[in-house]
Protein backbone atom coordinates (compact mmCIF):
# COMPACT_ATOMS: atom_id res chain seq x y z
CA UNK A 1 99.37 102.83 102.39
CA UNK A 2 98.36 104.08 105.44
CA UNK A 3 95.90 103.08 107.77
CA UNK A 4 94.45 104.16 111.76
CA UNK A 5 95.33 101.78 114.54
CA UNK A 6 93.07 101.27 117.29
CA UNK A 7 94.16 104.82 119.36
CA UNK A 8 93.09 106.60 116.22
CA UNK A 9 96.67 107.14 115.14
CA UNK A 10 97.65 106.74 111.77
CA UNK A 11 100.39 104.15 110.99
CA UNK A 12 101.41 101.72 108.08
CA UNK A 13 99.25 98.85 107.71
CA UNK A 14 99.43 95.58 105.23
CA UNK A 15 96.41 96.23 102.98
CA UNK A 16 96.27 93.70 100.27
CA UNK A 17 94.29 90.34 99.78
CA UNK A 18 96.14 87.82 97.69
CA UNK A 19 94.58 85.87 94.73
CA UNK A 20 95.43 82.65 96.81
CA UNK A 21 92.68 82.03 99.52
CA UNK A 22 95.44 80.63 101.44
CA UNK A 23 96.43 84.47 101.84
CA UNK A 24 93.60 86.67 102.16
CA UNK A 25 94.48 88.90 104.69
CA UNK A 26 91.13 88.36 106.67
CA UNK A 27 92.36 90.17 109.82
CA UNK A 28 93.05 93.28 108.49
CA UNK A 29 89.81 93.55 106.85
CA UNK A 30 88.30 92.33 110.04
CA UNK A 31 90.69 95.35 111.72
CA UNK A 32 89.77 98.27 109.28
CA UNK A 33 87.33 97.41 107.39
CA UNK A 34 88.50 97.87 103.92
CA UNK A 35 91.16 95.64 101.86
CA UNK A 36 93.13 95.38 98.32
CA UNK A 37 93.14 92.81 95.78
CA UNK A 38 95.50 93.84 93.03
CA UNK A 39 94.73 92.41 89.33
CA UNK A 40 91.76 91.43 89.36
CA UNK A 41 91.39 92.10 86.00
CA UNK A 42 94.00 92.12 83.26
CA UNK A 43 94.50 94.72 80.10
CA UNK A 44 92.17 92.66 78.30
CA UNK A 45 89.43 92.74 81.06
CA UNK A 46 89.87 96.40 81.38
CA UNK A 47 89.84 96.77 77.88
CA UNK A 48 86.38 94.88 77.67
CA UNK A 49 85.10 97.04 80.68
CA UNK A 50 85.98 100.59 79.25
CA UNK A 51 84.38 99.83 75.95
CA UNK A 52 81.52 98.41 77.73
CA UNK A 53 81.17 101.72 79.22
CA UNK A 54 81.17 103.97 76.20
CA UNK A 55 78.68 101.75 74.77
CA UNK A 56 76.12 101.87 77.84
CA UNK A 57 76.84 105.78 77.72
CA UNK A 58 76.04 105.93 73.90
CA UNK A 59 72.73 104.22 75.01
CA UNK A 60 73.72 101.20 72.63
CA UNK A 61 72.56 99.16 75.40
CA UNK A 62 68.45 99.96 75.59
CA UNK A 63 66.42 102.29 76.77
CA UNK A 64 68.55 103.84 79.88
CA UNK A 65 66.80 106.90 81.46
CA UNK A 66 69.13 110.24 81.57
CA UNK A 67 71.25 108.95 78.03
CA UNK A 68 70.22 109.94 74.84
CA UNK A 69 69.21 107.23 72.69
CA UNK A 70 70.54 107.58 69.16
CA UNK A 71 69.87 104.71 66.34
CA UNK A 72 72.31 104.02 64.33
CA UNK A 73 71.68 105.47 61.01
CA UNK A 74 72.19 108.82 63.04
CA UNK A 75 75.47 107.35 64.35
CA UNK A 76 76.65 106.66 60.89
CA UNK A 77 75.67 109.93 60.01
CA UNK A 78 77.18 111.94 62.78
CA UNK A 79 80.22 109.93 62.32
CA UNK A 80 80.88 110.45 58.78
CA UNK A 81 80.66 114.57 59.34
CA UNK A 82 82.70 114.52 62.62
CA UNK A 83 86.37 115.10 62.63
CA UNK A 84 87.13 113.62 66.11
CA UNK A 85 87.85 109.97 65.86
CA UNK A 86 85.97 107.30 67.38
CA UNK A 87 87.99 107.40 71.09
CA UNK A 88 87.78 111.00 71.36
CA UNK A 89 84.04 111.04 70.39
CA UNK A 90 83.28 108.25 73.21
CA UNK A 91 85.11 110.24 75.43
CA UNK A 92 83.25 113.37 74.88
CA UNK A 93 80.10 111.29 75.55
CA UNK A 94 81.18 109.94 78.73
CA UNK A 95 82.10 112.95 80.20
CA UNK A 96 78.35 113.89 80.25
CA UNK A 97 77.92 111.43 83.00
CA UNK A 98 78.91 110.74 86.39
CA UNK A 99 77.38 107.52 87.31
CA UNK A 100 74.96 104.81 86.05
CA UNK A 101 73.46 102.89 88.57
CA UNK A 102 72.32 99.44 87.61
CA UNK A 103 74.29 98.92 84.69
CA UNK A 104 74.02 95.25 84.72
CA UNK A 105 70.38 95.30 83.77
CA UNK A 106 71.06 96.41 80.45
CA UNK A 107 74.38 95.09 79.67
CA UNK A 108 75.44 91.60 79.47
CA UNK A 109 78.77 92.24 79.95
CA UNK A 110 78.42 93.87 83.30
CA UNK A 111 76.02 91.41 84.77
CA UNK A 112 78.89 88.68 83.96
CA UNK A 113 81.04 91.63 85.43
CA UNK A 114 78.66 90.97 88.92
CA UNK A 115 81.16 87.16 88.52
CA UNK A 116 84.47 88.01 87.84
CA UNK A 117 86.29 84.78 88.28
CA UNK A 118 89.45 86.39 90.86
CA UNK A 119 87.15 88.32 92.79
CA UNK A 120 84.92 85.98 93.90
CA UNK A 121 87.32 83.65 96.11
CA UNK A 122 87.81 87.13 97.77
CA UNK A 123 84.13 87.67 98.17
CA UNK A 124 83.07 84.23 99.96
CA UNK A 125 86.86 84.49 102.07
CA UNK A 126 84.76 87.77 103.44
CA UNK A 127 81.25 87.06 102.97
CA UNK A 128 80.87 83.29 103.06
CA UNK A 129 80.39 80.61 100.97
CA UNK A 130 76.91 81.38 99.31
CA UNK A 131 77.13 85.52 97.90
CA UNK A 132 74.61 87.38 96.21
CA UNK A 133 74.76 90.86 94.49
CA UNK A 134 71.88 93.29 94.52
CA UNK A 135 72.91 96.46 92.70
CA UNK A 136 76.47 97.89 90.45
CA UNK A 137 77.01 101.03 89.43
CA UNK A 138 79.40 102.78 86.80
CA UNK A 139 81.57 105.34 87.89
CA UNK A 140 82.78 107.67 84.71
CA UNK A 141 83.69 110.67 86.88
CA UNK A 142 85.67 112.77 84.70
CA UNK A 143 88.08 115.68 85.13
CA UNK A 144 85.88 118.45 87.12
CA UNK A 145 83.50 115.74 88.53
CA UNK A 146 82.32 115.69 91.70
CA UNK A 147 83.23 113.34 94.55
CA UNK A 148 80.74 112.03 97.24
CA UNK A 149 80.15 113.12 100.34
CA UNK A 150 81.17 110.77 103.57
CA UNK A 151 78.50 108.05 103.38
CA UNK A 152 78.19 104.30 104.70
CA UNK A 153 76.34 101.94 102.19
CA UNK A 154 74.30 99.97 104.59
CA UNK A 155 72.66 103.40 105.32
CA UNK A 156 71.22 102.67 101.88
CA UNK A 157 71.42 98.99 101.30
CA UNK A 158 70.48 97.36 104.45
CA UNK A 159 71.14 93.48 105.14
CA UNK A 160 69.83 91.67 108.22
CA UNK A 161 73.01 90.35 109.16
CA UNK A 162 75.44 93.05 108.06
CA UNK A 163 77.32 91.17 105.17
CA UNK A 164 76.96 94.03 102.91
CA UNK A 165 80.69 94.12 101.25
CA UNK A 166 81.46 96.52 98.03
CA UNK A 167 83.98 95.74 95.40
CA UNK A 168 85.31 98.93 93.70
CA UNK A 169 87.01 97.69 91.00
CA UNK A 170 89.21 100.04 89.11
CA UNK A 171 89.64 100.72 85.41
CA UNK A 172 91.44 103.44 85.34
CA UNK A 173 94.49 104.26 87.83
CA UNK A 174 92.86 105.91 90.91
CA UNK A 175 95.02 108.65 92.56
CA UNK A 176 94.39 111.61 94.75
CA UNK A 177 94.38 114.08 91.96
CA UNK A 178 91.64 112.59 90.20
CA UNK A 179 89.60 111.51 92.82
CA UNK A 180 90.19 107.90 94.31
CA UNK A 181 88.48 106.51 97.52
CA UNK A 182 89.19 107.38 100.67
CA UNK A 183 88.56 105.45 103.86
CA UNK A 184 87.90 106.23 107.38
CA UNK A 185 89.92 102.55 108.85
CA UNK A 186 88.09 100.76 111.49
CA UNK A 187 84.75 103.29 111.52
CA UNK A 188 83.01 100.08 110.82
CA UNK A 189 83.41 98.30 114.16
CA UNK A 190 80.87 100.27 115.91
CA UNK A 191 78.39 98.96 113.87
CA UNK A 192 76.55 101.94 113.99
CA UNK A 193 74.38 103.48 111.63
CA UNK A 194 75.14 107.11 111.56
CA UNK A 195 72.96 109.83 110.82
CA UNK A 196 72.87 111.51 107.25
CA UNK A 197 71.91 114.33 105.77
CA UNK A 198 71.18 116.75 102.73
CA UNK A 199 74.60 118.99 101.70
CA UNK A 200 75.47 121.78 99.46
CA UNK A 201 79.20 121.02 99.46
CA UNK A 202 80.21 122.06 96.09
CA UNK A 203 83.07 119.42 95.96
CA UNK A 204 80.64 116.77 96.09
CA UNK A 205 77.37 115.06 94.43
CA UNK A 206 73.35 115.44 95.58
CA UNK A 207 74.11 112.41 97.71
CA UNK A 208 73.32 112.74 101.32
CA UNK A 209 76.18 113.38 103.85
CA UNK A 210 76.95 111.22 107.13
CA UNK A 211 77.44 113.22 109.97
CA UNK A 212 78.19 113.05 114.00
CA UNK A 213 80.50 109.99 113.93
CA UNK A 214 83.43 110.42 116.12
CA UNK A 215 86.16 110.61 113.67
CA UNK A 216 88.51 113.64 111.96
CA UNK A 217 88.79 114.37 107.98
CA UNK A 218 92.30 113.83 108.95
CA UNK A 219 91.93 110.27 110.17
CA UNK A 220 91.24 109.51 106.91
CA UNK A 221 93.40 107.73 104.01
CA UNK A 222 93.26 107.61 100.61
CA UNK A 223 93.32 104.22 98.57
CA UNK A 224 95.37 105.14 95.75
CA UNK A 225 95.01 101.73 93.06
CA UNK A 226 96.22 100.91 89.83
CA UNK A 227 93.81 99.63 87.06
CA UNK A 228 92.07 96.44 87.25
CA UNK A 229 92.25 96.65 91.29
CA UNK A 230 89.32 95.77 93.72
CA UNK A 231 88.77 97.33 97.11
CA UNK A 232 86.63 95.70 99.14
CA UNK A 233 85.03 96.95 101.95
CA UNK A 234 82.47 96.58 104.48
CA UNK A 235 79.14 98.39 104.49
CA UNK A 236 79.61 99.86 107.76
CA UNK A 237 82.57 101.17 106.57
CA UNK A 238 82.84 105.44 106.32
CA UNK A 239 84.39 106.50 102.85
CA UNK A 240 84.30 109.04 100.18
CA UNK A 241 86.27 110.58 97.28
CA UNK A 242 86.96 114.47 95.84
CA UNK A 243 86.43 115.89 92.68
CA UNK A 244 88.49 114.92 89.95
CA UNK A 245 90.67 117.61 89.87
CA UNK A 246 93.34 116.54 87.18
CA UNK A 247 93.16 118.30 83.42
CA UNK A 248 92.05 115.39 81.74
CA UNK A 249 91.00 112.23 81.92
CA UNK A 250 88.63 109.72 83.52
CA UNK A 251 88.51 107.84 86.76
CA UNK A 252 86.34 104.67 86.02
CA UNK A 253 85.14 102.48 88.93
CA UNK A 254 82.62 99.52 88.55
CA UNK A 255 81.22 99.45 91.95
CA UNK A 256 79.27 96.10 92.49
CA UNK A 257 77.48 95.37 96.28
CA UNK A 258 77.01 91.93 97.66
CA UNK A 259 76.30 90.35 100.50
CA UNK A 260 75.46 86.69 102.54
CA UNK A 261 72.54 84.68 100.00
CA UNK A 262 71.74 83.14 103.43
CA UNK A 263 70.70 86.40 104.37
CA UNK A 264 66.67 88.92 104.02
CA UNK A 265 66.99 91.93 101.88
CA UNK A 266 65.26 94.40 103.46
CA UNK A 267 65.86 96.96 101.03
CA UNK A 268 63.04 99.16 99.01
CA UNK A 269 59.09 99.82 99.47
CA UNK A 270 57.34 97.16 101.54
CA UNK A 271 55.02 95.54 99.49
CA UNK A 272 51.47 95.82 100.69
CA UNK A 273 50.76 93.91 103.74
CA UNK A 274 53.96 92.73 104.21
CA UNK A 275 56.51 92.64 107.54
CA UNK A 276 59.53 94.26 107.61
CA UNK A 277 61.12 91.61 109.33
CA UNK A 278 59.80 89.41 106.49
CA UNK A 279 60.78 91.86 103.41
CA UNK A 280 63.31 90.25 101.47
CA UNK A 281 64.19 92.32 98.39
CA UNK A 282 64.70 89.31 95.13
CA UNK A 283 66.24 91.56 93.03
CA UNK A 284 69.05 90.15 93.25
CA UNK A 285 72.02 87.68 90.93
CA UNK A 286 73.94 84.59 92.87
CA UNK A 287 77.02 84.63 92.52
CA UNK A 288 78.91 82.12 94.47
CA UNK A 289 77.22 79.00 96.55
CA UNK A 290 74.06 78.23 97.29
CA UNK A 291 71.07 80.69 97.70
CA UNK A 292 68.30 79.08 100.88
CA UNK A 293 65.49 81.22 99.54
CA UNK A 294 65.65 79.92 95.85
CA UNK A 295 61.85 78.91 96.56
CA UNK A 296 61.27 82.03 96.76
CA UNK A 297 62.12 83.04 92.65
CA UNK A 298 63.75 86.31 91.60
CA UNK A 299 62.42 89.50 90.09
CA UNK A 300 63.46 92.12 88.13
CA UNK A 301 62.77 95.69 90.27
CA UNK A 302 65.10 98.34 89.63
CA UNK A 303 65.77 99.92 86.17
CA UNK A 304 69.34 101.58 85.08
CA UNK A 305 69.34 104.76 85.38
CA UNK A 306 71.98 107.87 85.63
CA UNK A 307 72.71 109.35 88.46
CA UNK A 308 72.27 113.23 89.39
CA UNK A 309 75.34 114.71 90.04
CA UNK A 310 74.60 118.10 90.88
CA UNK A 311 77.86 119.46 89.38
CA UNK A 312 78.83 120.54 92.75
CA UNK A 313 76.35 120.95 95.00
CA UNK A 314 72.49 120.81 95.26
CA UNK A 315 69.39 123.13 96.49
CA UNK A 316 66.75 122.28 99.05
């Protein structure tokens, strides 16, 4: 893998974190903003995860907004007239979706999935000790999908103290043909915010598009992974992927966002009356450590819901 030095040139980097916190590679995420943890999962994990998926898609998992609910007497029925079998039918379902965003609220699996157990020694080596989560979303994307445009995450997630940190966690192989991150190394030092705004690119989803940041398409690389890999990366951190482009097939992604528990939440509507600087969104699961504002209780705010994906651009 590839990855910019500090003159903006592109040279070979070391990119991986190592499942021994002896040997997390805490410079080089420090350096470019972005590092790999390889098998994080194993076939039995990913296994789990892409069944998990079918079943949230099926809408076996409660009422999700944007899937069709179907009981199953109707299942049984459509089952016993269908040829396919049950993989292909589960496939055909999935590809009706891009993206589910809060998953975890209707599927146990997934909100354990918020936890996995070689991920989060990773998480607290980058975050610090005490880690919280506040949203995960399910990536189906598949052949003919749309990427997303160049975006940072703490333009939508914001964290007083800048811990935001994704893990994309991969259950299928991610590769250029079918539409795998890519990274812009080291655009997170700035710490800058950049602007964003509304694009009709048909290549990508009805997300909005960063723009005026002082780097090339072609600074970018692309973080090709093999199944059951995390990617970790910093909020500040520029990235975005293509369409999948290959004939067939799926590129799965859980995508879960955490950040410091000793940190406020400013994210969502201000309640009535209330401060910015004292908004503290409690939406939110611990995950590792100790959480300061446990007084404070937790609440259950955002629904699942799918994702628009414009199928290649969006209007006005």
């Amino acid at each position: 893998m590839t990855t910019a030095s500090r003159d903006g040139n592109i040279a070979p980097a070391k990119t991986h974190l190592h499942a021994d916190p002896a040997h997390y590679d805490l410079a080089h995420f420090a350096e470019n903003g972005f590092a790999v943890l390889p098998d994080v999962l194993d076939e039995d994990d990913i296994r789990e995860l892409r069944a998990e998926a079918a079943a949230v898609c099926r809408g076996e998992r409660g009422p999700l907004p944007g899937v069709l609910q179907h009981t199953n007497e109707a299942q049984q029925h459509d089952a016993a007239s269908d040829p396919r079998t049950p993989d292909e039918r589960d496939a055909d379902t999935m590809r009706g979706y891009l993206c589910i965003h809060q998953p975890h609220k209707v599927s146990p699996v997934l909100r354990s999935a918020l936890s996995i157990p070689t991920l989060v020694p990773a998480l607290t080596g980058v975050i610090g000790p005490d880690v919280k989560a506040m949203q995960s979303m399910l990536f189906i994307k598949s052949e003919g999908k749309p990427g997303q445009a160049w975006h940072q995450d703490e333009y939508f997630i914001p964290t007083r103290d800048r811990s935001l940190t994704a893990a994309w966690i991969a259950l299928d192989d991610a590769t250029v043909r079918n539409g795998c991150l890519w990274v812009l190394p080291g655009s997170h030092r700035r710490g800058v915010i950049y602007p964003a705004r509304a694009q009709q690119d048909a290549r990508f989803d009805c997300s909005d598009e960063a723009y005026a940041f002082p780097y090339r398409d072609e600074d970018a690389v692309p973080v090709e992974v093999a199944a059951g890999t995390a990617v970790l990366f910093n909020g500040y951190l520029l990235h975005r992927s293509l369409p999948n482009s290959a004939e067939r097939g799926f590129r799965r992604a859980l995508v879960n966002h955490y950040m410091s528990a000793s940190s406020l939440l400013p994210w969502g509507a201000l309640p009535q009356g209330e401060w910015v600087a004292r908004h503290d969104c409690r939406d939110v699961v611990l995950v590792a450590g100790n959480d300061p504002y446990a007084w404070k209780g937790t609440e259950d705010l955002a629904t699942a819901h799918v994702r628009p994906s414009g199928e290649g651009g969006c209007g006005t």
